[in-house]
C-alpha atoms as a PDB file:
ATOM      1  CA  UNK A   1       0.000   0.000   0.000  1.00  0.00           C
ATOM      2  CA  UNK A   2       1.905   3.434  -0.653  1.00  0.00           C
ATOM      3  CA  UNK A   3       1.587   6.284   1.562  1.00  0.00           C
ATOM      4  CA  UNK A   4      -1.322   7.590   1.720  1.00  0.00           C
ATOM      5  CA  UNK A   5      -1.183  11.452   0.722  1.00  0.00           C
ATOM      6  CA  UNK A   6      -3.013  13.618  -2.322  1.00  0.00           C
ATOM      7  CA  UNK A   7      -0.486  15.584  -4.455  1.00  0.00           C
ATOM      8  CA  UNK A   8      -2.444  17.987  -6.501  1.00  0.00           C
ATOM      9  CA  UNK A   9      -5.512  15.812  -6.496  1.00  0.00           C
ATOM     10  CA  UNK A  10      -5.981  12.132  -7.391  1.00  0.00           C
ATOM     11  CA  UNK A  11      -3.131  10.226  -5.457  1.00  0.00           C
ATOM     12  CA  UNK A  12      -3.716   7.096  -7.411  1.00  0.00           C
ATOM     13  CA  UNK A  13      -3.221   9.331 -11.033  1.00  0.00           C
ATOM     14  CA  UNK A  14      -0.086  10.324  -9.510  1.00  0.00           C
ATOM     15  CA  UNK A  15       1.451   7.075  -8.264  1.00  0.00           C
ATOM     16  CA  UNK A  16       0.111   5.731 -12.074  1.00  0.00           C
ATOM     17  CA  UNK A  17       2.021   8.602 -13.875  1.00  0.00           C
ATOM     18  CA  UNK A  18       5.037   8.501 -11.455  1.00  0.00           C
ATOM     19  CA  UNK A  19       5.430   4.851 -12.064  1.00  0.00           C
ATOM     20  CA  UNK A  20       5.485   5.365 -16.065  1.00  0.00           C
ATOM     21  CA  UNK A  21       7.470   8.298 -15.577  1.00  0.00           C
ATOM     22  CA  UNK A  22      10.530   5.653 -14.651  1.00  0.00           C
ATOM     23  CA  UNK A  23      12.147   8.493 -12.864  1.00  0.00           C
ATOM     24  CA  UNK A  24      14.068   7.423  -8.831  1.00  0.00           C
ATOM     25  CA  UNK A  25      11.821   7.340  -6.247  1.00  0.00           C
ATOM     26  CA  UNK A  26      14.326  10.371  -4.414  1.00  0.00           C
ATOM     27  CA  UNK A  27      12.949  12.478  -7.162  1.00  0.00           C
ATOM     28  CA  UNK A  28       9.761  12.509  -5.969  1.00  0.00           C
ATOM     29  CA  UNK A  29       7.905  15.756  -4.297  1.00  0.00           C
ATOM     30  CA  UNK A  30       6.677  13.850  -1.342  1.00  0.00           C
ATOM     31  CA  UNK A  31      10.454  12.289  -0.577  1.00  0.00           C
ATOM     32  CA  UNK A  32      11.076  10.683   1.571  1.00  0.00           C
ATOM     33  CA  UNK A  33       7.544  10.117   2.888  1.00  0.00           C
ATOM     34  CA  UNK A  34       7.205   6.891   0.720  1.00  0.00           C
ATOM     35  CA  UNK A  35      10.286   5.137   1.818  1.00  0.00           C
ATOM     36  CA  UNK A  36      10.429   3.126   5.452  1.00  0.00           C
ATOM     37  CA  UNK A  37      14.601   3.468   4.782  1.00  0.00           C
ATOM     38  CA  UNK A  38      16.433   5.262   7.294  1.00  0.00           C
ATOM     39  CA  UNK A  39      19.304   5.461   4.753  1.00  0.00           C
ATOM     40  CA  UNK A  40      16.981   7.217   2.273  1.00  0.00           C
ATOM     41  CA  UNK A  41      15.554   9.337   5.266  1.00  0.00           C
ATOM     42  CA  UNK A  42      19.324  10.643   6.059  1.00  0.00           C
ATOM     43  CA  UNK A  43      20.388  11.681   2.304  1.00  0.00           C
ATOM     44  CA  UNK A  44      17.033  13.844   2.025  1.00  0.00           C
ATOM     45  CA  UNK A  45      17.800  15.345   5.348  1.00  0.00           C
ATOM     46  CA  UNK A  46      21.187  16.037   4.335  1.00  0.00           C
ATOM     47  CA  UNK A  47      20.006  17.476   1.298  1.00  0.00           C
ATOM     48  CA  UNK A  48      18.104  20.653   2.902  1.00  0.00           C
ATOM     49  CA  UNK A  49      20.269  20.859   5.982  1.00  0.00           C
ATOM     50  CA  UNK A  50      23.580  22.592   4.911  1.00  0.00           C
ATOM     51  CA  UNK A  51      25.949  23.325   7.046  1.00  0.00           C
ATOM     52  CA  UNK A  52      28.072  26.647   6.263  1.00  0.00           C
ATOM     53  CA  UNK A  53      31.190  28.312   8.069  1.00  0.00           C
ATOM     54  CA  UNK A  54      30.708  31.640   8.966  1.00  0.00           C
ATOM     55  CA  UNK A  55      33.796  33.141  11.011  1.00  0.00           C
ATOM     56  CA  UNK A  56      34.935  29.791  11.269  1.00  0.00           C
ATOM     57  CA  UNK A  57      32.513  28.069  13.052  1.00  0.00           C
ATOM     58  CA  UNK A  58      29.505  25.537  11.538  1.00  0.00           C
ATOM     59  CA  UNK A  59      26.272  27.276  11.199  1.00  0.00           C
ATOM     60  CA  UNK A  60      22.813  25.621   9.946  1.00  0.00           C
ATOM     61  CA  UNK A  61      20.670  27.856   7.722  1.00  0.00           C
ATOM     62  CA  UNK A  62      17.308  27.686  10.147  1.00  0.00           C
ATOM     63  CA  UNK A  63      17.198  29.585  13.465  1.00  0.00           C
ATOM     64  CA  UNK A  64      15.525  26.699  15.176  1.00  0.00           C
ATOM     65  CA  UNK A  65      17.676  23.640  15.054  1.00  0.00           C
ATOM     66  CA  UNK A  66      15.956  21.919  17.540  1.00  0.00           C
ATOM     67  CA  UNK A  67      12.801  22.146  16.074  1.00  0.00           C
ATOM     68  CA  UNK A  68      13.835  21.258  12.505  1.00  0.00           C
ATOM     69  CA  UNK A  69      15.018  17.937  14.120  1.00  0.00           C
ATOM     70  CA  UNK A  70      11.996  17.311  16.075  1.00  0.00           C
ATOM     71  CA  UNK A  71       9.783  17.686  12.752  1.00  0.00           C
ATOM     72  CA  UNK A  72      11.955  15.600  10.581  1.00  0.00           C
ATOM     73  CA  UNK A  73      12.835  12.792  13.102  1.00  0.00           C
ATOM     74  CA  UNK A  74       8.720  12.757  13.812  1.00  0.00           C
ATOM     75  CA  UNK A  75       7.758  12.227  10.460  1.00  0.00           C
ATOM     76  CA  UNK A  76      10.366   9.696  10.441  1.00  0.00           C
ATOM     77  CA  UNK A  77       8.549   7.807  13.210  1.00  0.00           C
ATOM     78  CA  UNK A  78       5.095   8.402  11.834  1.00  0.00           C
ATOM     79  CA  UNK A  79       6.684   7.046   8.171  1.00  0.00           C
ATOM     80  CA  UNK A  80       7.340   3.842  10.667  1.00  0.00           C
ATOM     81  CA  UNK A  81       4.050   3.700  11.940  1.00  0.00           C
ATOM     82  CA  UNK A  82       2.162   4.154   9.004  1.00  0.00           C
ATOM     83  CA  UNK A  83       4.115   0.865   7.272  1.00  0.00           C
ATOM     84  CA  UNK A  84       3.438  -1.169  10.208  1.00  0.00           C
ATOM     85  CA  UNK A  85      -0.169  -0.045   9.975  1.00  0.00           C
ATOM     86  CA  UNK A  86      -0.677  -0.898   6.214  1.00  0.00           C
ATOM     87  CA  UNK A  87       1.115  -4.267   6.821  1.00  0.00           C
ATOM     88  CA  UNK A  88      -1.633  -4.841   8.699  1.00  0.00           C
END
């Protein structure tokens, strides 16, 4: 069962068009909702959280560190949830 969220309307048009579209699943705008991979959930965090060196020191490019990591690592948990849930 894939995750269940509505991308601009029909969810089932999109997974139909994604899947002909052959395209990697890390190319998709709901990434990395679908995948239950930690691995996969690590690159995409990577991905919007660069670190930069201002005066020498690391520096994140969000005021609220804490909370960015409390948001991501939750959906993380709730990606884990929802696949034991649609295991059944």
């Amino acid at each position: 069962m894939p995750y269940p969220i509505v991308l601009g309307g029909d969810h089932a048009a999109f997974e139909q068009e994604w899947a002909a579209s052959r395209r990697p699943d890390h190319e998709r705008p709901d990434w990395p909702l679908p995948s239950f991979d930690a691995q996969d959930w690590a690159k995409a965090f990577c991905k919007i959280f660069i670190v930069s060196k201002i005066d020498g020191h690391k520096t994140a490019p969000v005021d609220d560190q804490e909370g960015l990591m409390l948001t991501w690592f939750a959906n993380a948990l709730m990606r884990g949830f929802d696949e034991k849930t649609a295991r059944g």
